[in-house]
Protein backbone atom coordinates (compact mmCIF):
# COMPACT_ATOMS: atom_id res chain seq x y z
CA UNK A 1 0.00 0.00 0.00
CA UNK A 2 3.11 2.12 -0.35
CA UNK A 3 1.87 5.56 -2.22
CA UNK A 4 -1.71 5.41 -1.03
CA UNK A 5 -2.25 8.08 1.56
CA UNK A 6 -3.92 6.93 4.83
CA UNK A 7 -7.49 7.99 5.60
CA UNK A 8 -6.62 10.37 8.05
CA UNK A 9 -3.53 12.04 5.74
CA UNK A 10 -5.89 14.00 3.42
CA UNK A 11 -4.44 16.98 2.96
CA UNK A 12 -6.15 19.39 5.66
CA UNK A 13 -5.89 22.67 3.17
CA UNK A 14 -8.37 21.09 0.80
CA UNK A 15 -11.14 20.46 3.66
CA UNK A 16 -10.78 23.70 5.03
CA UNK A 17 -13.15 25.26 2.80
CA UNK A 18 -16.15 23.11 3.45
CA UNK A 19 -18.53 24.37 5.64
CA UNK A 20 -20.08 21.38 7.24
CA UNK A 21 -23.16 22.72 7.64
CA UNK A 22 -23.47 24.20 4.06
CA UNK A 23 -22.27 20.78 3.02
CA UNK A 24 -24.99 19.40 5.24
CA UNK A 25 -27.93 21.10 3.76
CA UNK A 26 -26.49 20.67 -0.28
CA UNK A 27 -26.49 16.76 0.55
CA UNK A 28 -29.82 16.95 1.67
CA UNK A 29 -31.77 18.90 -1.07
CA UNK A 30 -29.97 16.53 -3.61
CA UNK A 31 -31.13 13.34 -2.29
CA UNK A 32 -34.68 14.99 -1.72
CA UNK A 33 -34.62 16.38 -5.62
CA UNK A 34 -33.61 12.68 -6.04
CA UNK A 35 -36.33 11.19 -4.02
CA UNK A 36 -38.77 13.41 -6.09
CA UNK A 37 -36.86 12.39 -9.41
CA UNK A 38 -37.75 8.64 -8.48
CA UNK A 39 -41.35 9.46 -7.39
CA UNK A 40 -42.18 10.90 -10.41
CA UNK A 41 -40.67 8.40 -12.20
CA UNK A 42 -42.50 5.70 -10.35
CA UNK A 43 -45.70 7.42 -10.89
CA UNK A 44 -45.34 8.14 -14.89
CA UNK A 45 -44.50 4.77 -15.29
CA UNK A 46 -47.07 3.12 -13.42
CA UNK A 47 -43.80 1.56 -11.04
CA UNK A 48 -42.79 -0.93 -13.78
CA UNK A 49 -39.20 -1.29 -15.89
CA UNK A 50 -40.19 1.30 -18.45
CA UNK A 51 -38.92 -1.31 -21.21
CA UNK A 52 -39.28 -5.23 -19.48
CA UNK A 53 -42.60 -3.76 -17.53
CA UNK A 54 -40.99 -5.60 -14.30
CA UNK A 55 -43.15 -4.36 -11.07
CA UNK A 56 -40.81 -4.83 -8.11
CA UNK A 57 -39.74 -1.25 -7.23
CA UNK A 58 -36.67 -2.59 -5.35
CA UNK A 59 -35.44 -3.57 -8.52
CA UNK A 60 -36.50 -0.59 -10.26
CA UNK A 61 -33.66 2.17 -11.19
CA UNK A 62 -34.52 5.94 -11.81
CA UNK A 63 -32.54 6.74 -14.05
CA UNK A 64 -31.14 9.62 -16.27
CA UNK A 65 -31.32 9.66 -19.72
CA UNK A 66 -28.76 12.98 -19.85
CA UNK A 67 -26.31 11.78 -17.57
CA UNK A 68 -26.12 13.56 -14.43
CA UNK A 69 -22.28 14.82 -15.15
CA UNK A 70 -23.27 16.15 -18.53
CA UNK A 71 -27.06 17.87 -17.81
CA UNK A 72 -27.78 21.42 -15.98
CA UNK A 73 -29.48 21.53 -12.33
CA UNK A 74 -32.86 21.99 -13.67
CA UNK A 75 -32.06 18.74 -16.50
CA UNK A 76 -31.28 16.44 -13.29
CA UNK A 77 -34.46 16.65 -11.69
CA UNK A 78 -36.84 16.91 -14.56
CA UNK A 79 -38.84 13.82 -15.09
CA UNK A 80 -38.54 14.22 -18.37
CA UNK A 81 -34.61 13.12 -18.22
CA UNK A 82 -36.01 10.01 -16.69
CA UNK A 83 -36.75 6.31 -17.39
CA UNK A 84 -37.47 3.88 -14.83
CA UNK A 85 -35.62 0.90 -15.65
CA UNK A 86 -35.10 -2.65 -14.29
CA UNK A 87 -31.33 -2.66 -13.11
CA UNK A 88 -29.89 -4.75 -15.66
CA UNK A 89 -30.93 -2.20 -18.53
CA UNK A 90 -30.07 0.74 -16.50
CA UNK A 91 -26.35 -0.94 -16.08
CA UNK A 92 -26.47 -1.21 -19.84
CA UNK A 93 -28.13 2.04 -20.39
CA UNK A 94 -26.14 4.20 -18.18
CA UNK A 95 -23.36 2.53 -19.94
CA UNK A 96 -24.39 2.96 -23.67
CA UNK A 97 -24.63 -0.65 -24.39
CA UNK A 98 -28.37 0.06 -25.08
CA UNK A 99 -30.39 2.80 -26.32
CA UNK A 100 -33.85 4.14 -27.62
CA UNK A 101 -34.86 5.65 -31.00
CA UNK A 102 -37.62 8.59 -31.36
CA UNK A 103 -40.56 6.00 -30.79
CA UNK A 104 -38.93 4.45 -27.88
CA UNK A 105 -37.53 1.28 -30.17
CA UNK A 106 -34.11 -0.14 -28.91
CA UNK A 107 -31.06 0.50 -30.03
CA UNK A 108 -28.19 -2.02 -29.08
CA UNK A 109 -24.71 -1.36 -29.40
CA UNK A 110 -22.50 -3.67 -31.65
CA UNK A 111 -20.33 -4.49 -28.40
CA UNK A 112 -23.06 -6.63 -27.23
CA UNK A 113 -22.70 -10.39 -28.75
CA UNK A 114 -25.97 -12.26 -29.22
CA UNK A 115 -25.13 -14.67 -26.25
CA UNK A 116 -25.32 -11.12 -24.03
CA UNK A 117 -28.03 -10.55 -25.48
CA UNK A 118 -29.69 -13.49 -24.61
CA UNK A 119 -28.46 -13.68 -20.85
CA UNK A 120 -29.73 -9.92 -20.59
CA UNK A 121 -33.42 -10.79 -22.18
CA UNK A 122 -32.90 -8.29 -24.78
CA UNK A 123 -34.16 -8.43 -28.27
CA UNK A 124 -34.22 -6.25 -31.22
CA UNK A 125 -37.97 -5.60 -30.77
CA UNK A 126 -38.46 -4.28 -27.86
CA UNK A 127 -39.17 -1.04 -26.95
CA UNK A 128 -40.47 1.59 -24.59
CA UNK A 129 -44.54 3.07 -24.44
CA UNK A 130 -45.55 6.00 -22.71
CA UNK A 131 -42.54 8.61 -24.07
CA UNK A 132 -43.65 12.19 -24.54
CA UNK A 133 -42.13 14.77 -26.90
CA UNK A 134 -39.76 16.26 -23.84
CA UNK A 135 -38.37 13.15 -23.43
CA UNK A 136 -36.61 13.31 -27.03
CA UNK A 137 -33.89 16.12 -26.84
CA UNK A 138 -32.85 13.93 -24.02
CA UNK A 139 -32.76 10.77 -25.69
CA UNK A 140 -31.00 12.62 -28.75
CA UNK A 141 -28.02 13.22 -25.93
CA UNK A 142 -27.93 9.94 -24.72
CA UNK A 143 -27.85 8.25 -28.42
CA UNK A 144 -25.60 11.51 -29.32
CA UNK A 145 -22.89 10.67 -26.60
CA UNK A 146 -22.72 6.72 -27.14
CA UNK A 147 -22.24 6.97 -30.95
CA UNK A 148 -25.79 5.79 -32.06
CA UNK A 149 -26.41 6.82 -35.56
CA UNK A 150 -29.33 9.56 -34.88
CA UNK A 151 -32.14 8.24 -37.07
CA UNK A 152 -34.52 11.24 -36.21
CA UNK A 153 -32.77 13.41 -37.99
């Protein structure tokens, strides 16, 4: 472990300028605007896997369609930069190993053999229901940023 600072080593400069109580209150209104994300997520998807249509919420992921790193503060908690999606396609999702077209048709990336395929339950012909025209730009991103040829345009 030679190189790797010890816990207690971080450099004390760096922390000074953390106000524990501002940090306090910044954690807390992002996991409530996350909360809300989900909730609203849950509810415009009648809490099912927006694509599968699996109903166990504990297995359920909200998830963004802009990823977080790349969209504005208002992007990151608009429902509209949301599908709710069983975990396994929201690991392949968030990823870029899958993606949707304008009608909510999937896209899947050449990476993914046909034996993934198979262990993932993914086919060619499914695809998502209940999209609404803000839901596009974001999906344009997401296709955009994993190198999905854009057929909307």
């Amino acid at each position: 472990l030679e190189g790797i600072p010890a816990a207690g080593s971080l450099n004390t400069a760096d922390n000074m300028d953390v106000d524990p109580r501002t940090e306090t209150e910044a954690k807390r209104a992002i996991r409530l605007g996350q909360q809300n994300f989900r909730r609203d997520l849950l509810e415009h998807w009648s809490a099912r896997c927006a694509l599968t249509g699996l109903a166990i919420p504990e297995l359920l992921r909200a998830s963004h369609i802009k990823p977080w790193c790349d969209a504005s503060p208002s992007e990151r908690l608009d429902p509209n930069n949301g599908l709710l999606l069983a975990v396994h396609i929201d690991g392949l999702f968030d990823r870029g190993f899958v993606s949707f077209d304008g009608d909510g048709s999937i896209l899947i990336s050449s990476k993914l053999d046909d034996e993934s395929l198979k262990c993932f339950g993914v086919t060619p012909g499914l695809k998502i229901s209940n999209l609404n025209s803000q839901h596009q730009k974001y999906l344009k991103h997401h296709r955009s940023r994993y190198g999905f040829t854009d057929q909307d345009e």
